[in-house]
PDB file of N, CA and C in Angstrom:
ATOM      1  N   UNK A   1      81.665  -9.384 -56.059  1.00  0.00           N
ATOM      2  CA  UNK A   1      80.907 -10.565 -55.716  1.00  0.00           C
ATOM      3  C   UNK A   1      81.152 -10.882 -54.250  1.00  0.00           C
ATOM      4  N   UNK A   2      79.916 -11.395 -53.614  1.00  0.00           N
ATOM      5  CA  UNK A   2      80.617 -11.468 -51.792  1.00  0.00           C
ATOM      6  C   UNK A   2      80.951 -12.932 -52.007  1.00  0.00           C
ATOM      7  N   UNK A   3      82.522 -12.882 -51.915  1.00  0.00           N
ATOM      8  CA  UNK A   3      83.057 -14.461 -51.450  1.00  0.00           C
ATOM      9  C   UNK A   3      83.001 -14.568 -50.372  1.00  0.00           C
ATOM     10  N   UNK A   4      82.598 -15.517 -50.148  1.00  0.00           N
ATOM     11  CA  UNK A   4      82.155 -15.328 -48.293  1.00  0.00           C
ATOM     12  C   UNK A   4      83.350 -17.450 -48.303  1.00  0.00           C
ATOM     13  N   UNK A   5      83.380 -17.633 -46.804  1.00  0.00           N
ATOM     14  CA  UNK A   5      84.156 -18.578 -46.841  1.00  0.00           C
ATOM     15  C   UNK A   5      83.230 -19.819 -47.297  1.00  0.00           C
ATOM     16  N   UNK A   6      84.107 -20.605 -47.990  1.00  0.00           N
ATOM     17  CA  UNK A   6      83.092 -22.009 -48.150  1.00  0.00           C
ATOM     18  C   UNK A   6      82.042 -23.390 -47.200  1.00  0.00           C
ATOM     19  N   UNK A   7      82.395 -22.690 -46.130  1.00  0.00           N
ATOM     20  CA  UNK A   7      81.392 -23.194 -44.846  1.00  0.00           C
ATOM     21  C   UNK A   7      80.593 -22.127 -44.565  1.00  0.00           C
ATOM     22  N   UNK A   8      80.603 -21.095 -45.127  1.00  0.00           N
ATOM     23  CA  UNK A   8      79.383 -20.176 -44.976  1.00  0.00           C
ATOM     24  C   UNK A   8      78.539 -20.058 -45.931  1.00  0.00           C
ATOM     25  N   UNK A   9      79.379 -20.689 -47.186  1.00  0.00           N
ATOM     26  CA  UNK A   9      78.357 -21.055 -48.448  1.00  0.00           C
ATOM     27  C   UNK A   9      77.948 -22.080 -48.636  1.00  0.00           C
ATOM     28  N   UNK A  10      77.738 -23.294 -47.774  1.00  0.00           N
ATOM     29  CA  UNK A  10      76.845 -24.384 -47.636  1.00  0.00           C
ATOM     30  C   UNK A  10      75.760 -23.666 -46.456  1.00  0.00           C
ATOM     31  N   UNK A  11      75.513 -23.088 -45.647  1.00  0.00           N
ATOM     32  CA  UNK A  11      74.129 -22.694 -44.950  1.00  0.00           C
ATOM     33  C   UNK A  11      73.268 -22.202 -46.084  1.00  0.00           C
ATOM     34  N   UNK A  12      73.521 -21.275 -47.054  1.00  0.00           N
ATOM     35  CA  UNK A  12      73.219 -20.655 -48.101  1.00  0.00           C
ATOM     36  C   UNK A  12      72.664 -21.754 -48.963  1.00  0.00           C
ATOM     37  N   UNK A  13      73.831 -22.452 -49.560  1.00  0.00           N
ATOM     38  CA  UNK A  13      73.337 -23.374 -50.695  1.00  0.00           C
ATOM     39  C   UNK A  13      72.080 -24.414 -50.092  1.00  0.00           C
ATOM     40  N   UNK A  14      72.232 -24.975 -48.831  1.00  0.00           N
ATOM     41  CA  UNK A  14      70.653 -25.978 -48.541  1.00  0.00           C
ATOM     42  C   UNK A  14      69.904 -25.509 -48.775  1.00  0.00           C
ATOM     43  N   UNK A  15      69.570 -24.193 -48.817  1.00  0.00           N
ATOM     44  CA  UNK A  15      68.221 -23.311 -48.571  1.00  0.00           C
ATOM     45  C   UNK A  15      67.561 -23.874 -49.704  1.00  0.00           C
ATOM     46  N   UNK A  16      66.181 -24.232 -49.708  1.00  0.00           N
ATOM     47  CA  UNK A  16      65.764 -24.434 -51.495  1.00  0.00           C
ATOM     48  C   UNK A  16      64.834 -22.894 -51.289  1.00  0.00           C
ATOM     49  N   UNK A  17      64.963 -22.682 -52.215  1.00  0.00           N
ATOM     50  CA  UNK A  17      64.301 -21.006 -52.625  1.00  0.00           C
ATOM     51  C   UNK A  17      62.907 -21.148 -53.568  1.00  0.00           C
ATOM     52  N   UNK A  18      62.323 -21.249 -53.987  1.00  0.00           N
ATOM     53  CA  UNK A  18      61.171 -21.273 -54.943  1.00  0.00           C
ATOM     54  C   UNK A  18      61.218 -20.352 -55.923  1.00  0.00           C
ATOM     55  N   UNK A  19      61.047 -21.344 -57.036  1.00  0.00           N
ATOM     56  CA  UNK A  19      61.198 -21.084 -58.350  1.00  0.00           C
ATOM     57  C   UNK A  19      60.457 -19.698 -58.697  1.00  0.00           C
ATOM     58  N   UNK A  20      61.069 -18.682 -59.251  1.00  0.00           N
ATOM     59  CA  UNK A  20      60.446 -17.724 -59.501  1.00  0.00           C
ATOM     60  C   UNK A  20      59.999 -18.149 -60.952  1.00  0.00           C
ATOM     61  N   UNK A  21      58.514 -16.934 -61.313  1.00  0.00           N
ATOM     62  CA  UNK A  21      58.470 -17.513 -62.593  1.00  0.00           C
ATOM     63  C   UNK A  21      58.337 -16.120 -63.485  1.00  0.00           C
ATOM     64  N   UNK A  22      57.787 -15.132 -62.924  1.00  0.00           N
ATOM     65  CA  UNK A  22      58.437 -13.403 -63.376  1.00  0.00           C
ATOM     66  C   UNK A  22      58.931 -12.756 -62.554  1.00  0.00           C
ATOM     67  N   UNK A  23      59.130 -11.223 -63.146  1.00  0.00           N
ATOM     68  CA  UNK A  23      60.328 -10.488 -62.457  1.00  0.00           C
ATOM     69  C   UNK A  23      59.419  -9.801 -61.055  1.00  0.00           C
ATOM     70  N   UNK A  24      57.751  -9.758 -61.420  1.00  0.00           N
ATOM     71  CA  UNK A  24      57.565  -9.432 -60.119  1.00  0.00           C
ATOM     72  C   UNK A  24      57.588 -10.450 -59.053  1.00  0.00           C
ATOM     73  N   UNK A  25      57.809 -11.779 -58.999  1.00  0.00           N
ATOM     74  CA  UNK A  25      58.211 -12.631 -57.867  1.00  0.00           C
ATOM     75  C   UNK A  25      59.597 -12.616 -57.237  1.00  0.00           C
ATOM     76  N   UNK A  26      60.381 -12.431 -59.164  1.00  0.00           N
ATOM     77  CA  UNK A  26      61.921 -12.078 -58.272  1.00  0.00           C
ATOM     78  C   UNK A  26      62.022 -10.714 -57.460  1.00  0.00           C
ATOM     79  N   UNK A  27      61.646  -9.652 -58.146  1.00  0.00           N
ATOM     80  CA  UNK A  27      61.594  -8.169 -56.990  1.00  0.00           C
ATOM     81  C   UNK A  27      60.812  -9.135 -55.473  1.00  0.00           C
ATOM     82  N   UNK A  28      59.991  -9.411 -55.020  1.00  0.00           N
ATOM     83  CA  UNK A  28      59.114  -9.603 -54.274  1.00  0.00           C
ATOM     84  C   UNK A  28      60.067 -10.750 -53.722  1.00  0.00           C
ATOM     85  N   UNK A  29      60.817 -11.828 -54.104  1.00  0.00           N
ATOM     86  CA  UNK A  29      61.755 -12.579 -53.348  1.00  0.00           C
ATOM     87  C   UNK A  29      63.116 -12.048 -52.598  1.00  0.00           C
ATOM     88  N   UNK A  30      63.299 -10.829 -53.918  1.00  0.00           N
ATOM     89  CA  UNK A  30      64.868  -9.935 -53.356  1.00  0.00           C
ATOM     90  C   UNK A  30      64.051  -8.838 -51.949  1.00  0.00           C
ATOM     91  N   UNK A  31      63.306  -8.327 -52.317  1.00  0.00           N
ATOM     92  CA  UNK A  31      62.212  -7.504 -51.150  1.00  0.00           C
ATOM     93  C   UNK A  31      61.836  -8.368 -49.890  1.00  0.00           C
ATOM     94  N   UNK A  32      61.566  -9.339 -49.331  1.00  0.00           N
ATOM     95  CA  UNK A  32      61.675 -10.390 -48.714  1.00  0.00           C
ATOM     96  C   UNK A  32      62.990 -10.428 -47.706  1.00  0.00           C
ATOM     97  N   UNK A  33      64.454 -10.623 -48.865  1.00  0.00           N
ATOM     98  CA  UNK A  33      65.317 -11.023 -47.835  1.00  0.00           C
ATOM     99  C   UNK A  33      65.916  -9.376 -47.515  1.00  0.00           C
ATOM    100  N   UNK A  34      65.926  -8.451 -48.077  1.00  0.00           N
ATOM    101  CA  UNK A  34      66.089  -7.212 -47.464  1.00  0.00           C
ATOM    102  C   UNK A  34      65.118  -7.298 -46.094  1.00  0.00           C
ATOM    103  N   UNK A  35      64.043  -7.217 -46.112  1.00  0.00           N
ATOM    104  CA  UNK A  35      63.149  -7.033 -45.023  1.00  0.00           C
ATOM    105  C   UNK A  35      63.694  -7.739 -43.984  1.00  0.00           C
ATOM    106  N   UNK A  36      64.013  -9.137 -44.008  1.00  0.00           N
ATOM    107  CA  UNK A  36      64.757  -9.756 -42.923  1.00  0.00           C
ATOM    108  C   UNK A  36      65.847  -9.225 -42.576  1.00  0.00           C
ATOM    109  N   UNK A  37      66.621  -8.922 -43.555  1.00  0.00           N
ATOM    110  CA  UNK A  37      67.893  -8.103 -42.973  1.00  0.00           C
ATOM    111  C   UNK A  37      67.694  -6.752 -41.910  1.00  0.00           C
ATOM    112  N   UNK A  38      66.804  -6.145 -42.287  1.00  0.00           N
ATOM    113  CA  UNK A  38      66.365  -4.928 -41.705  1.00  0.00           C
ATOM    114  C   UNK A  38      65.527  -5.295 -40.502  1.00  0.00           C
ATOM    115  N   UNK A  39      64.937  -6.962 -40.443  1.00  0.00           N
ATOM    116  CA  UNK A  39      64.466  -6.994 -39.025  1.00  0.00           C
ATOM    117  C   UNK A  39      65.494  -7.158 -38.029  1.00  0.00           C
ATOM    118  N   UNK A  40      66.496  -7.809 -39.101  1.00  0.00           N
ATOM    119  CA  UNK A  40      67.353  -8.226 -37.981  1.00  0.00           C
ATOM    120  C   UNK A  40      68.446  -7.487 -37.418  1.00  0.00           C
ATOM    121  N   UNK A  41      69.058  -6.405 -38.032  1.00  0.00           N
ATOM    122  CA  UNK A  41      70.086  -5.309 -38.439  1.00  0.00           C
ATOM    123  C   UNK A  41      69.143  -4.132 -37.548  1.00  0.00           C
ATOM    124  N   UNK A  42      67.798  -4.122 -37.874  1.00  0.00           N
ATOM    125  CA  UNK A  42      67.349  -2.571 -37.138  1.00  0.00           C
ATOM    126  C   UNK A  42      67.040  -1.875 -38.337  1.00  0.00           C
ATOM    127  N   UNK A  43      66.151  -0.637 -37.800  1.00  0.00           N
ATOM    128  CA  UNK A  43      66.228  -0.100 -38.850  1.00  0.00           C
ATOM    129  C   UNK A  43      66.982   1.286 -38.662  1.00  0.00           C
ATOM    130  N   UNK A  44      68.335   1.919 -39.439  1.00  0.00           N
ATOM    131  CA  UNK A  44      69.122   2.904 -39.197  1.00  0.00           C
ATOM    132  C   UNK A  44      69.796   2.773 -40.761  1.00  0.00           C
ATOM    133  N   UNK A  45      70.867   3.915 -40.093  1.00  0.00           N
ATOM    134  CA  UNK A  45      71.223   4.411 -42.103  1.00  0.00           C
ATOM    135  C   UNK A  45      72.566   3.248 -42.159  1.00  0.00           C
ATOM    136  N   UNK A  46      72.810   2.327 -41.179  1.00  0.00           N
ATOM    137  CA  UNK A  46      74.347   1.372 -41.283  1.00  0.00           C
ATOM    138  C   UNK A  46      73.482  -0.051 -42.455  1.00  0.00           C
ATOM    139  N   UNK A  47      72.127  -0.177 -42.170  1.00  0.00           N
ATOM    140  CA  UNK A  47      71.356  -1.237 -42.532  1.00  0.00           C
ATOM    141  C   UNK A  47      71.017  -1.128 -43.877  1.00  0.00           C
ATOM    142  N   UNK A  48      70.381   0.317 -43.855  1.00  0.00           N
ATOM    143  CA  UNK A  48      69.721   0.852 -45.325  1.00  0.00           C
ATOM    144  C   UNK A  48      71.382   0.811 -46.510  1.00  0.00           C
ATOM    145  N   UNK A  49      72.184   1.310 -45.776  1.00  0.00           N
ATOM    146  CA  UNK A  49      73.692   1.611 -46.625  1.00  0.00           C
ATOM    147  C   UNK A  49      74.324  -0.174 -46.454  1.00  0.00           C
ATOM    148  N   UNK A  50      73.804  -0.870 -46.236  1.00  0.00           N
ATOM    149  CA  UNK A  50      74.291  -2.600 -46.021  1.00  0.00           C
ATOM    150  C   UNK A  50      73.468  -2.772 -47.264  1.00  0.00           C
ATOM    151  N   UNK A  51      72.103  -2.908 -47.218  1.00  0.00           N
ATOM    152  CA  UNK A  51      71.486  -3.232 -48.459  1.00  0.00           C
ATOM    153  C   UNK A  51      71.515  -2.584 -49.907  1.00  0.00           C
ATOM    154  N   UNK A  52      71.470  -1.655 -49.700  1.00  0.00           N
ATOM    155  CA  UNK A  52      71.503  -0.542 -50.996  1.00  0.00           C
ATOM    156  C   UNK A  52      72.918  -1.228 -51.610  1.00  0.00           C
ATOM    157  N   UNK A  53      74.171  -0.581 -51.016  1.00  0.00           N
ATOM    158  CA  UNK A  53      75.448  -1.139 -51.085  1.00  0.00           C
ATOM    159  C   UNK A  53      75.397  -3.232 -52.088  1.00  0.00           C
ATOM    160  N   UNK A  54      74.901  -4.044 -51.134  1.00  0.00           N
ATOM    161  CA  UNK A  54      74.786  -5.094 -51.703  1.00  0.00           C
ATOM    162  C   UNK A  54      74.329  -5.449 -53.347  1.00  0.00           C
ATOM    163  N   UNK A  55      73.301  -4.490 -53.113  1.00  0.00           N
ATOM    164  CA  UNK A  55      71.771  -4.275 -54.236  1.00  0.00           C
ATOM    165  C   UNK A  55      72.891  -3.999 -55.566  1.00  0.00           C
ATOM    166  N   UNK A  56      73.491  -2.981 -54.803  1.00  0.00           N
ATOM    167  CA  UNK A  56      74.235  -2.250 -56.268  1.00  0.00           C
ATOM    168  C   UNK A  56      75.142  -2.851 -56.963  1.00  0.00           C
ATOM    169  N   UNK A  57      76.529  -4.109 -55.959  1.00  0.00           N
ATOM    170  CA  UNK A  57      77.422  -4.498 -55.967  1.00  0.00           C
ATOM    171  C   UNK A  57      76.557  -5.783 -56.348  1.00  0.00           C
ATOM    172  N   UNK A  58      75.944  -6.453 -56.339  1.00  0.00           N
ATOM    173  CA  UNK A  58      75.616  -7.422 -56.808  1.00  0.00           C
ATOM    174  C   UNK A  58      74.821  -7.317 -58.136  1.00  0.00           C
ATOM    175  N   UNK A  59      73.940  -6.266 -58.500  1.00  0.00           N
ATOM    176  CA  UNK A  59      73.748  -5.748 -59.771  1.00  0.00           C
ATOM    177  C   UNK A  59      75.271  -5.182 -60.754  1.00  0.00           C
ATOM    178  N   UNK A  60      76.323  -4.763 -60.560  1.00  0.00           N
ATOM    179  CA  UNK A  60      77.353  -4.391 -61.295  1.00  0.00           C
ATOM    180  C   UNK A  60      77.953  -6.195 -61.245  1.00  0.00           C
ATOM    181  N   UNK A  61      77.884  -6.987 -60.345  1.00  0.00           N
ATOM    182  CA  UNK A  61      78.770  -8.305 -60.843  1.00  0.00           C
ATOM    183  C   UNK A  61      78.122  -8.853 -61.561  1.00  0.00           C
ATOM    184  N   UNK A  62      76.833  -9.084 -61.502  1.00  0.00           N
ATOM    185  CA  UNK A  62      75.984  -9.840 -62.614  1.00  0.00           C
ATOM    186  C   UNK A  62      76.124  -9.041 -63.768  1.00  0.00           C
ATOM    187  N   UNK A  63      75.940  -8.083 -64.051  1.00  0.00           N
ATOM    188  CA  UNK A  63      75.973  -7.217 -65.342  1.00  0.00           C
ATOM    189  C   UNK A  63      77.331  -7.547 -65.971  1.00  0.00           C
ATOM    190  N   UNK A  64      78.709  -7.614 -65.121  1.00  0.00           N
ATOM    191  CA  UNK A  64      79.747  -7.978 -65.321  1.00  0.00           C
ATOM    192  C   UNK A  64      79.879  -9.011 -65.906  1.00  0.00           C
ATOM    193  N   UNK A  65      79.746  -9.979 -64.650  1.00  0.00           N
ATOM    194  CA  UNK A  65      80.085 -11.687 -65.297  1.00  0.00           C
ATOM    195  C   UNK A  65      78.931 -12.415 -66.458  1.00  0.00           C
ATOM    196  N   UNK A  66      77.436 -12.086 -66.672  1.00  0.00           N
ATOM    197  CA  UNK A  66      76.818 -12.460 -67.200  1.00  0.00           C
ATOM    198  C   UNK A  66      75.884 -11.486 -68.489  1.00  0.00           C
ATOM    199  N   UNK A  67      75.777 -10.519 -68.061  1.00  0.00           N
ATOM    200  CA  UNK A  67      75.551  -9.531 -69.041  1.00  0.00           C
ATOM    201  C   UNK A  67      76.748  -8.973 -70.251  1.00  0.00           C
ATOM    202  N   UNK A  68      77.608  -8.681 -70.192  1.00  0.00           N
ATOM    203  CA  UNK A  68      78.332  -7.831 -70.855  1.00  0.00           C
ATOM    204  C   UNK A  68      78.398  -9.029 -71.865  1.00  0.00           C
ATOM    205  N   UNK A  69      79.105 -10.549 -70.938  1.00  0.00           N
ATOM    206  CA  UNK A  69      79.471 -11.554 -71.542  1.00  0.00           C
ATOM    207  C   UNK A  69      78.585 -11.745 -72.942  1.00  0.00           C
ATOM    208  N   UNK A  70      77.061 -11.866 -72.294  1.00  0.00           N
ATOM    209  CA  UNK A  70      75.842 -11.810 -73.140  1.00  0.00           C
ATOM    210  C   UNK A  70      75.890 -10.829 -74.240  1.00  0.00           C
ATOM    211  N   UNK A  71      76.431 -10.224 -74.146  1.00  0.00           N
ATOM    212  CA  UNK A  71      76.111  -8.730 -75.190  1.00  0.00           C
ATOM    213  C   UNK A  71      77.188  -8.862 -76.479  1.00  0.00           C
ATOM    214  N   UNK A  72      78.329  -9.216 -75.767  1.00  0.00           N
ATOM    215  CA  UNK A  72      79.382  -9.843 -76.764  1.00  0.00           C
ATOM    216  C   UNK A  72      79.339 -10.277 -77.877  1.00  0.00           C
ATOM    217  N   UNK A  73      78.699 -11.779 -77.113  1.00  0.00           N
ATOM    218  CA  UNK A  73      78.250 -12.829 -78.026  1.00  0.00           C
ATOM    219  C   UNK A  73      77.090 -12.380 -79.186  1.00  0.00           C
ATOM    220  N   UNK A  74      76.031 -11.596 -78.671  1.00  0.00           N
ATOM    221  CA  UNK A  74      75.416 -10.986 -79.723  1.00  0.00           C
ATOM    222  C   UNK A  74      75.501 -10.029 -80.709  1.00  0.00           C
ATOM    223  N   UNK A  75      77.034  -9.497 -80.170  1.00  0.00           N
ATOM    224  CA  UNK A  75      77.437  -8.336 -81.364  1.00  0.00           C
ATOM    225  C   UNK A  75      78.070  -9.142 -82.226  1.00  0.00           C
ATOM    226  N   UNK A  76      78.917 -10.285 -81.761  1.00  0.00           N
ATOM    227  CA  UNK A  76      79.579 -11.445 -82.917  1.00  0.00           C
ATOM    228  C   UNK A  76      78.512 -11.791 -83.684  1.00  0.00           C
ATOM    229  N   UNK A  77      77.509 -12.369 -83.147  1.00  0.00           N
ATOM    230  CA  UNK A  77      76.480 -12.866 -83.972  1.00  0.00           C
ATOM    231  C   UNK A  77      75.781 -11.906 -85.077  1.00  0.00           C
ATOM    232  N   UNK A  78      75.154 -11.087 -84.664  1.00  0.00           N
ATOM    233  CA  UNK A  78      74.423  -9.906 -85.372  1.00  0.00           C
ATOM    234  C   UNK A  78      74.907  -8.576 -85.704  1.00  0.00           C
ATOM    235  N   UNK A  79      76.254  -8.272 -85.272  1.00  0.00           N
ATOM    236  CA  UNK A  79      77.170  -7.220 -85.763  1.00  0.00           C
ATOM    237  C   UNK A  79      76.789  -6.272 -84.557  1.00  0.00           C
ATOM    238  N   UNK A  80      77.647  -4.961 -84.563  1.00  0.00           N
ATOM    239  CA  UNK A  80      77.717  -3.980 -83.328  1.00  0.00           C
ATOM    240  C   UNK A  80      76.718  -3.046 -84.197  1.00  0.00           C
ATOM    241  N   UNK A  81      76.013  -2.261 -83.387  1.00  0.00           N
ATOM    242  CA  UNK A  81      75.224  -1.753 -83.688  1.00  0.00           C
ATOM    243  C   UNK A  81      76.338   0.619 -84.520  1.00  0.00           C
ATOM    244  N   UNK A  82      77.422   0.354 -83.427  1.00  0.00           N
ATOM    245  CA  UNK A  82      79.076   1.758 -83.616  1.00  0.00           C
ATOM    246  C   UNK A  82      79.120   1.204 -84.781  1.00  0.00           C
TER     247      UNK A  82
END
């Protein structure tokens, strides 16, 4: 997860973002702030390996902290499928 310091996570948190309402707005919102990154970074393999890198590491913490959690709870509920 990027812990970044807690005065760098209030610039972040003001932002209001707009409500996504499917997954093609969320792709198309995450596609968005890559693009800025890459205007602003350049485009080279340190930028492409910044995002990719993020993409991945932030897909394995969510899967972590909120998925697996999720999956748990539904094998208690409805039994494991093993």
């Amino acid at each position: 997860m990027p812990y970044i310091k807690q005065e760098a996570r209030e610039v972040f948190e003001s932002v209001t973002l707009p409500g996504t309402t499917s997954a093609g707005e969320l792709n198309y919102l995450v596609t968005k702030i890559c693009q800025d990154y890459v205007t602003n970074h350049g485009l080279n393999y340190q930028t492409l390996n910044d995002i990719t890198g993020a993409l991945e590491n932030c897909k394995i913490e969510f899967y972590r902290r909120l998925t697996a959690p999720y999956e748990d709870t539904k094998i208690k509920e409805n039994g494991d499928v093993f």
